[in-house]
N, C-alpha and C. Protein backbone atom coordinates (compact mmCIF):
# COMPACT_ATOMS: atom_id res chain seq x y z
N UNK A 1 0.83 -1.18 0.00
CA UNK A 1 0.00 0.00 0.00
C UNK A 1 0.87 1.24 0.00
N UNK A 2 0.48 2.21 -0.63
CA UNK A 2 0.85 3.82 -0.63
C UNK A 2 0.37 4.84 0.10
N UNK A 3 0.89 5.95 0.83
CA UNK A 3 0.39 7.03 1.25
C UNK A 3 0.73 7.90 0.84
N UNK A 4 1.08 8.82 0.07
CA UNK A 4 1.89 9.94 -0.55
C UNK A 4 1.09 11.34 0.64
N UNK A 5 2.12 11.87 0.35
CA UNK A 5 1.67 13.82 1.05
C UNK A 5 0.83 14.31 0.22
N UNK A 6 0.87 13.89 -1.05
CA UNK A 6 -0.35 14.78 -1.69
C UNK A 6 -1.46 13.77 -2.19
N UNK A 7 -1.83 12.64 -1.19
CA UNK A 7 -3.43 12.04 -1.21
C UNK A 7 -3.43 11.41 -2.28
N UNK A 8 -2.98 11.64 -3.70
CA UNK A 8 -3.61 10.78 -4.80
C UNK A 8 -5.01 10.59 -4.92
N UNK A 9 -5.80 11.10 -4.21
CA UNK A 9 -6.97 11.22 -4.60
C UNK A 9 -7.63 11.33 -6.18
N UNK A 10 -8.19 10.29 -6.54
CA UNK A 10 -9.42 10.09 -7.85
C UNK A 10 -10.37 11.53 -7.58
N UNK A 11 -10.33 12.62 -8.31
CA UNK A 11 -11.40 13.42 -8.12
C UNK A 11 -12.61 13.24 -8.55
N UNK A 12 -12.46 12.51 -9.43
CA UNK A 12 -13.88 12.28 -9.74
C UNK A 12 -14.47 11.08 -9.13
N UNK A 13 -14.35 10.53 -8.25
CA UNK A 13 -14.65 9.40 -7.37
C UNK A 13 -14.91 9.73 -6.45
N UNK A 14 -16.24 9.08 -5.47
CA UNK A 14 -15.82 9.92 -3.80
C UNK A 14 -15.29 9.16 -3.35
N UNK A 15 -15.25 9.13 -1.76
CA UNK A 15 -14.51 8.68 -0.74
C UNK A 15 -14.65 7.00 -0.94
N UNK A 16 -15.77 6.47 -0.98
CA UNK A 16 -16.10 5.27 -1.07
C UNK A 16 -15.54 4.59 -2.01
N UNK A 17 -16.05 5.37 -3.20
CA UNK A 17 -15.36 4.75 -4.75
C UNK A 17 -13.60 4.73 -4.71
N UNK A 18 -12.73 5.63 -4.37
CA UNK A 18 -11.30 6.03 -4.08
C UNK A 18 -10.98 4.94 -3.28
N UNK A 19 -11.54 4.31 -2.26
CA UNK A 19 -11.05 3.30 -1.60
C UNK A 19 -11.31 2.33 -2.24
N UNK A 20 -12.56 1.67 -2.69
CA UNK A 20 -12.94 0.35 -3.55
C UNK A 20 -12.18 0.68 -4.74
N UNK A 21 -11.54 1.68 -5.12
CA UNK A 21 -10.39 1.34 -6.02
C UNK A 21 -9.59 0.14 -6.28
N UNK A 22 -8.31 -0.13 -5.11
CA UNK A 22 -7.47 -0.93 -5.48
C UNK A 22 -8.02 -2.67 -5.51
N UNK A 23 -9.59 -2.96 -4.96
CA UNK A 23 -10.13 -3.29 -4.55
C UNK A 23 -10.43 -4.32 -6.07
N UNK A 24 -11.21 -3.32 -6.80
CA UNK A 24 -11.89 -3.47 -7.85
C UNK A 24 -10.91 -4.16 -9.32
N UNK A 25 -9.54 -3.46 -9.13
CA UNK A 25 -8.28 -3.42 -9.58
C UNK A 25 -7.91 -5.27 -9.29
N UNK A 26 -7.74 -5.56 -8.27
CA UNK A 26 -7.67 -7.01 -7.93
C UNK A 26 -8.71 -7.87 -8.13
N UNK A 27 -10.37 -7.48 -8.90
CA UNK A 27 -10.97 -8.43 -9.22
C UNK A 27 -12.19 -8.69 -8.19
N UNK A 28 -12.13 -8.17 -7.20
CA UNK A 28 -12.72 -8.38 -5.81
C UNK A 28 -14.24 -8.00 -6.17
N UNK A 29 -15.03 -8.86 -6.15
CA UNK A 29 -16.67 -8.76 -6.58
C UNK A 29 -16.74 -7.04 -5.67
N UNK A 30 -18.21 -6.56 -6.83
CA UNK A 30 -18.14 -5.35 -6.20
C UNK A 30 -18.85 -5.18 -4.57
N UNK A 31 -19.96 -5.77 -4.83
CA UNK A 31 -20.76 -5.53 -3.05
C UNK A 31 -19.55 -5.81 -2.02
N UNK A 32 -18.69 -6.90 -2.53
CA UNK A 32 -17.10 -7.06 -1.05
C UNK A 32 -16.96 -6.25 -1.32
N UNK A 33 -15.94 -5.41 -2.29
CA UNK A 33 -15.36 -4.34 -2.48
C UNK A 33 -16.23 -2.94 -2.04
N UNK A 34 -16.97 -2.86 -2.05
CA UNK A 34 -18.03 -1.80 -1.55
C UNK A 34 -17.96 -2.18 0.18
N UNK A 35 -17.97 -3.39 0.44
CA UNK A 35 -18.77 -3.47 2.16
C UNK A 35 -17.34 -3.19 2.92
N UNK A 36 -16.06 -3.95 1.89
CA UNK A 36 -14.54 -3.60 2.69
C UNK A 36 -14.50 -2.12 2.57
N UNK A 37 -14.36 -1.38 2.09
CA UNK A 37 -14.42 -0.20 1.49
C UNK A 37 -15.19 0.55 2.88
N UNK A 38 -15.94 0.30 2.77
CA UNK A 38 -17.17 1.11 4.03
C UNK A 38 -16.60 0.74 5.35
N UNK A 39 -16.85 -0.56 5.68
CA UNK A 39 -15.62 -0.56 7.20
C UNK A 39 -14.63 0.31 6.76
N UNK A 40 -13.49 0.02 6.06
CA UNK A 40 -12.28 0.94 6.15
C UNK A 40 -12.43 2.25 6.38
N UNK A 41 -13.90 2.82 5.82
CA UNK A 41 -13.27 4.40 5.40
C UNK A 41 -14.19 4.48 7.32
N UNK A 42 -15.06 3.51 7.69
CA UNK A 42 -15.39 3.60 9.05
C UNK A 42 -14.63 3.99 9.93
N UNK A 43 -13.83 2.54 9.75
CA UNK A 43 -12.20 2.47 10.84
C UNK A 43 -11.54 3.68 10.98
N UNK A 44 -11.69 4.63 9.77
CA UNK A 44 -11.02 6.10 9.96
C UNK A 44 -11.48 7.36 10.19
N UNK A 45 -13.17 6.79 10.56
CA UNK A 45 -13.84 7.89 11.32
C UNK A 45 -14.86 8.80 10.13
N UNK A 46 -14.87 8.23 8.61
CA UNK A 46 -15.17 8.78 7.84
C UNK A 46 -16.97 7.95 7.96
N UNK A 47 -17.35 7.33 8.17
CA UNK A 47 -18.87 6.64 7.95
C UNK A 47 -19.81 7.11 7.30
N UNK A 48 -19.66 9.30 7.84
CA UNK A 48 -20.74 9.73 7.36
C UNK A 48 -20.73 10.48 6.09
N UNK A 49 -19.13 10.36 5.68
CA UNK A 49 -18.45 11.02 4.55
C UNK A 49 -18.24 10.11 2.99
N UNK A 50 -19.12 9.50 3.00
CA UNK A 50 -18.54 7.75 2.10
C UNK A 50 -18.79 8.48 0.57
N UNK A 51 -20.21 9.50 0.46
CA UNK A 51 -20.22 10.02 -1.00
C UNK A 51 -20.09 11.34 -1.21
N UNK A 52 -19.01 11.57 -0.54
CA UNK A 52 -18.16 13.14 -0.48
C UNK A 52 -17.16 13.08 -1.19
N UNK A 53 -16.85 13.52 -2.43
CA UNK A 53 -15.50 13.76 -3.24
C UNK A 53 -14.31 14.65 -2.79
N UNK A 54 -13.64 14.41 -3.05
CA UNK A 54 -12.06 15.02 -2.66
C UNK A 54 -12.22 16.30 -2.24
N UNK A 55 -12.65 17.06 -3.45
CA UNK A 55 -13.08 18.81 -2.95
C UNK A 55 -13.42 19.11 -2.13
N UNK A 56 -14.15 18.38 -1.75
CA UNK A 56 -15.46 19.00 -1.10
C UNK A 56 -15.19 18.51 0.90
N UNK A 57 -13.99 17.67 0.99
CA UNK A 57 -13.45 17.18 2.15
C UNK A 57 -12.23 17.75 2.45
N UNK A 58 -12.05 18.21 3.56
CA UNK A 58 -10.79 18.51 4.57
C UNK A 58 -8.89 17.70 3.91
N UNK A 59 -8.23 18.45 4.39
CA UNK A 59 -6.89 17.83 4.14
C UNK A 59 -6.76 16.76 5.18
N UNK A 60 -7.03 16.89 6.46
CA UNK A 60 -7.51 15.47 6.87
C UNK A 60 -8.08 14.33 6.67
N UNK A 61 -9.51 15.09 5.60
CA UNK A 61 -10.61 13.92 5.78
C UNK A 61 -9.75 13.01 4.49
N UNK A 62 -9.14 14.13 3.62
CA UNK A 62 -8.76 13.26 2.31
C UNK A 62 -7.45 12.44 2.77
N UNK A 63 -6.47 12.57 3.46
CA UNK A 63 -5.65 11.65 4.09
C UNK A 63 -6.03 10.73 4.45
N UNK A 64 -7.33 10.46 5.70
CA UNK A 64 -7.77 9.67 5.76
C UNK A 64 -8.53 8.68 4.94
N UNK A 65 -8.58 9.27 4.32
CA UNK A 65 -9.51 8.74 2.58
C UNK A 65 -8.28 7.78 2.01
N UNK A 66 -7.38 8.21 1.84
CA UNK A 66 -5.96 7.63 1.80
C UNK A 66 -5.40 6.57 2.26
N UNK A 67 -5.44 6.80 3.74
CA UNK A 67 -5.23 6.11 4.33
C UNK A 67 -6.35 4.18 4.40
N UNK A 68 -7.12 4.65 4.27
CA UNK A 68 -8.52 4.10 4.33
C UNK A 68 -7.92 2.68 2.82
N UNK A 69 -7.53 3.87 2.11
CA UNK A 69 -7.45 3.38 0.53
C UNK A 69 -5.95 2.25 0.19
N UNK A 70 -5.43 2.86 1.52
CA UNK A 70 -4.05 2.37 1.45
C UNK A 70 -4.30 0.94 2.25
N UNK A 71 -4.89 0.88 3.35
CA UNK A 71 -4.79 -0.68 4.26
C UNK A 71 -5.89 -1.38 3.41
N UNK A 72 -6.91 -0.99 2.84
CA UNK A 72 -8.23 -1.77 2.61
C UNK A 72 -7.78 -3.39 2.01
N UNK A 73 -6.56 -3.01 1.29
CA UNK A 73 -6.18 -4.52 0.67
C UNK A 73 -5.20 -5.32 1.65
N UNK A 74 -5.08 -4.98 2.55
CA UNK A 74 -4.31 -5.30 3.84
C UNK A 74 -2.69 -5.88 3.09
N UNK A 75 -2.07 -4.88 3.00
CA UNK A 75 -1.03 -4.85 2.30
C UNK A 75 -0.07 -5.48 3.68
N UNK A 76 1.10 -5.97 3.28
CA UNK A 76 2.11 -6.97 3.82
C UNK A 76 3.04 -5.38 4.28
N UNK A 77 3.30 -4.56 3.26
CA UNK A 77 4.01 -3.65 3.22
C UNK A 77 3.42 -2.28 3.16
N UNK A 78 3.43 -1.16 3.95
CA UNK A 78 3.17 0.44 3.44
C UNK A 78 3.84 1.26 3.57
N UNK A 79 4.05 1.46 2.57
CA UNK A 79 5.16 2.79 2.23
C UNK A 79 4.18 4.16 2.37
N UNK A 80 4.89 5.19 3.22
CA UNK A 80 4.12 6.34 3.67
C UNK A 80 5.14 7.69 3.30
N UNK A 81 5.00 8.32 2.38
CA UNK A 81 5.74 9.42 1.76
C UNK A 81 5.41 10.52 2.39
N UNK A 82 6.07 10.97 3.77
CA UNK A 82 5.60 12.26 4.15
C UNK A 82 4.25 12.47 4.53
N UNK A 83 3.43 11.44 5.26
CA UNK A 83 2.09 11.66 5.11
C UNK A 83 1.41 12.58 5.40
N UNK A 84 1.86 13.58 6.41
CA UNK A 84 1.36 14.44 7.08
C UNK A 84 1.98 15.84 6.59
N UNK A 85 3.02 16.02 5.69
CA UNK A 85 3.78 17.31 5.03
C UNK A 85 2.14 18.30 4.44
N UNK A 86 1.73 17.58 3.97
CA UNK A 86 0.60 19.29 3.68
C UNK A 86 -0.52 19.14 4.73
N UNK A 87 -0.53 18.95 5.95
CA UNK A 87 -1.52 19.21 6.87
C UNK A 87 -0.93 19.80 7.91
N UNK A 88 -2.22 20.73 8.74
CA UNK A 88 -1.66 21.17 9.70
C UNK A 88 -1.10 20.73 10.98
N UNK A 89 -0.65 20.89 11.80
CA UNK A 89 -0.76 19.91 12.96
C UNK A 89 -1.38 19.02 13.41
N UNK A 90 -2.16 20.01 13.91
CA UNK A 90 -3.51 19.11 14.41
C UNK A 90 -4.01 18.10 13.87
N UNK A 91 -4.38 17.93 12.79
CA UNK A 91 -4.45 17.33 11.66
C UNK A 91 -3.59 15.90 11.10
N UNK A 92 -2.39 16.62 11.32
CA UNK A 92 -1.39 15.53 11.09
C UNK A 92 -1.14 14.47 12.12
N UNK A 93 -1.11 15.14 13.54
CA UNK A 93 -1.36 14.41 14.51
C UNK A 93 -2.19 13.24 14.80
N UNK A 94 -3.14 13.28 14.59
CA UNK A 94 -4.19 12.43 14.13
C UNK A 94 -4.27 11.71 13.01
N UNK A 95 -3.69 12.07 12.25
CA UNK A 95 -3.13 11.03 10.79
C UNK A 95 -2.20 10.07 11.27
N UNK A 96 -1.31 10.65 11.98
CA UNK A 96 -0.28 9.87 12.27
C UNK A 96 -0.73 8.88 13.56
N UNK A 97 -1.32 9.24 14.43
CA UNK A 97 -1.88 8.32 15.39
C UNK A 97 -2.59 7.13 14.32
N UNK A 98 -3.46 7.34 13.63
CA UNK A 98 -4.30 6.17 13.04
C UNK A 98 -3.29 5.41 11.93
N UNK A 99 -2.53 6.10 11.32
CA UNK A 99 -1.01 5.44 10.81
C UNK A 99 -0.81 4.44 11.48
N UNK A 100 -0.60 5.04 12.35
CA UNK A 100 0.44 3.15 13.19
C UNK A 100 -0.73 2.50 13.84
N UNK A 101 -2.05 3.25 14.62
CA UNK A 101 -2.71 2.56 14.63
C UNK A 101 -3.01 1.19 14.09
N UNK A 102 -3.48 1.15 12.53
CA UNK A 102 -3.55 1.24 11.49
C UNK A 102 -2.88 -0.22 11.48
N UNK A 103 -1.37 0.09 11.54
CA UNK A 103 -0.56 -0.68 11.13
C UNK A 103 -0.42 -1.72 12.37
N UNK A 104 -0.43 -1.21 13.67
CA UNK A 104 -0.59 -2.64 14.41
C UNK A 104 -1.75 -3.35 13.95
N UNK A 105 -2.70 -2.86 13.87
CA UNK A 105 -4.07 -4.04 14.01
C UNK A 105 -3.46 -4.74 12.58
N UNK A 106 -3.06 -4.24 11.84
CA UNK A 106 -2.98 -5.36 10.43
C UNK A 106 -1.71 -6.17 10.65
N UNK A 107 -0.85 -6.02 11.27
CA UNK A 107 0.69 -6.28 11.45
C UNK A 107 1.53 -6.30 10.14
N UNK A 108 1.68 -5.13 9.57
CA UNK A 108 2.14 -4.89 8.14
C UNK A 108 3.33 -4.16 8.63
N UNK A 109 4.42 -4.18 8.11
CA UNK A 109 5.68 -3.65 7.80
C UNK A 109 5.12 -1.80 7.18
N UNK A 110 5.74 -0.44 8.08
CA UNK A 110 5.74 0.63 7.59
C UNK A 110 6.62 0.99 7.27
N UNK A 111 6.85 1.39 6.02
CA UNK A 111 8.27 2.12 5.60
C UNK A 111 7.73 3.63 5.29
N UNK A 112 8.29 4.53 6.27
CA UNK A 112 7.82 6.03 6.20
C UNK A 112 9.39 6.53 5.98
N UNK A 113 8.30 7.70 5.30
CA UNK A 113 10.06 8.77 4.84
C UNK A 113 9.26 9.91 5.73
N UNK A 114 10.11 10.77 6.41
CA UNK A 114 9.59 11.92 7.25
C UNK A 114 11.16 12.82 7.37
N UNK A 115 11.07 13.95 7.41
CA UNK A 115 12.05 15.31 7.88
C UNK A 115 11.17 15.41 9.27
N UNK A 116 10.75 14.46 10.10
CA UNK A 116 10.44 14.99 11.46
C UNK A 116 11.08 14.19 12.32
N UNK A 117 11.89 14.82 13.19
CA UNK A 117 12.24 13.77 13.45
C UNK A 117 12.05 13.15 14.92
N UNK A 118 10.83 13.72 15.63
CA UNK A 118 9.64 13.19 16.89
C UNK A 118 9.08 12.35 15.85
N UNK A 119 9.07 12.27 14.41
CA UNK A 119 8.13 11.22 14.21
C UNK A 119 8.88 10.29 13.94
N UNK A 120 9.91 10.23 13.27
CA UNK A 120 10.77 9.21 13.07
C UNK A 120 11.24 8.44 14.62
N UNK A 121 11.48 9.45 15.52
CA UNK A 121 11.47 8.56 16.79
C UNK A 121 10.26 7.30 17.88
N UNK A 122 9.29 7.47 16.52
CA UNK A 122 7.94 6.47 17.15
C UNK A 122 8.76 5.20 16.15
N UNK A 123 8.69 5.41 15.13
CA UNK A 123 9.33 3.87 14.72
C UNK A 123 10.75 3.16 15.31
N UNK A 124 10.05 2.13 14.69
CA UNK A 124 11.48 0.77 15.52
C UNK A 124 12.73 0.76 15.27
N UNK A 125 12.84 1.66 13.94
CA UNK A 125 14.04 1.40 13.56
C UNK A 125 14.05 2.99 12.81
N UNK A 126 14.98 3.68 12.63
CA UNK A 126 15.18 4.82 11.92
C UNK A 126 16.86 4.38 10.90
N UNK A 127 16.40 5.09 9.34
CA UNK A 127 17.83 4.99 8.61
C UNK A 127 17.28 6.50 8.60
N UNK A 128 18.61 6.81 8.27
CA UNK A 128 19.12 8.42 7.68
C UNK A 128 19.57 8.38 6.05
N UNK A 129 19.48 9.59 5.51
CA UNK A 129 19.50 9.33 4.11
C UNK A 129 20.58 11.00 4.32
N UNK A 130 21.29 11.06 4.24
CA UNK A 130 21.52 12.61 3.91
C UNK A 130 22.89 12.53 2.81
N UNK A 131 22.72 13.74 2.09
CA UNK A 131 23.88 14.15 1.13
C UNK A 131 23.93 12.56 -0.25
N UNK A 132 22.59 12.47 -0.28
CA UNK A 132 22.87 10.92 -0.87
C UNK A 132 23.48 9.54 -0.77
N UNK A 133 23.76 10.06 0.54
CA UNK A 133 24.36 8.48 1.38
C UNK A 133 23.29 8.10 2.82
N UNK A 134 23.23 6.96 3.14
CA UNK A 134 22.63 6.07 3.45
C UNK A 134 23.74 6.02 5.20
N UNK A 135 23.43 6.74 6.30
CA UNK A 135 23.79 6.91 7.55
C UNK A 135 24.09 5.74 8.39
């Protein structure tokens, strides 16, 4: 699974459809793909947001939309690009709590890239990347 800083959000899809994405992509009959889809975007607090499009939702809500979009296939691996770089604090805070959340309940491997480095100190393991070498 993917998280990028800038959402990847389908605009012309809402919240529901954006998650039954990768879903639909793997073949997955649609009513599963629709009912996984709805828990997930649940699990992230979205329930009442399912046919709200990108626009029209928060830099939170669409992270979480993201996020939602990113575990639904319960990926082995998630790579998280800065997830929280265009949100505000507050905001990010709470992204990042349901992040690892997230990632214990599935027990998936996170590979996050972050310039923070209170956040890099929640994971198990930290590499450094600087000047193009590998720390």
């Amino acid at each position: 699974g993917f998280v990028f800083q800038s959402f990847q959000l389908v605009p012309h899809l809402n919240a529901l459809e954006n998650v039954m994405l990768p879903l639909e992509i793997r073949g997955v009959p649609l009513m599963q793909a629709r009912e996984l889809a709805a828990d997930c975007l649940a699990r992230v607090g979205l329930s009442q947001r399912l046919m709200h499009y990108p626009k029209t939702l928060s830099g939170g809500e669409q992270q979480r939309v993201a996020l939602a979009r990113a575990f639904v296939s319960k990926p082995a691996i998630l790579f998280a690009d800065e997830p929280t770089g265009s949100l505000d604090e507050a905001s990010g805070s709470k992204v990042i709590e349901l992040l690892f959340e997230l990632n214990r309940e599935n027990g998936s491997t996170l590979i996050l890239v972050t310039h923070d480095p209170q956040l890099a100190q929640r994971c198990s393991r930290q590499l450094i990347l600087q000047g193009g070498r590998l720390l």
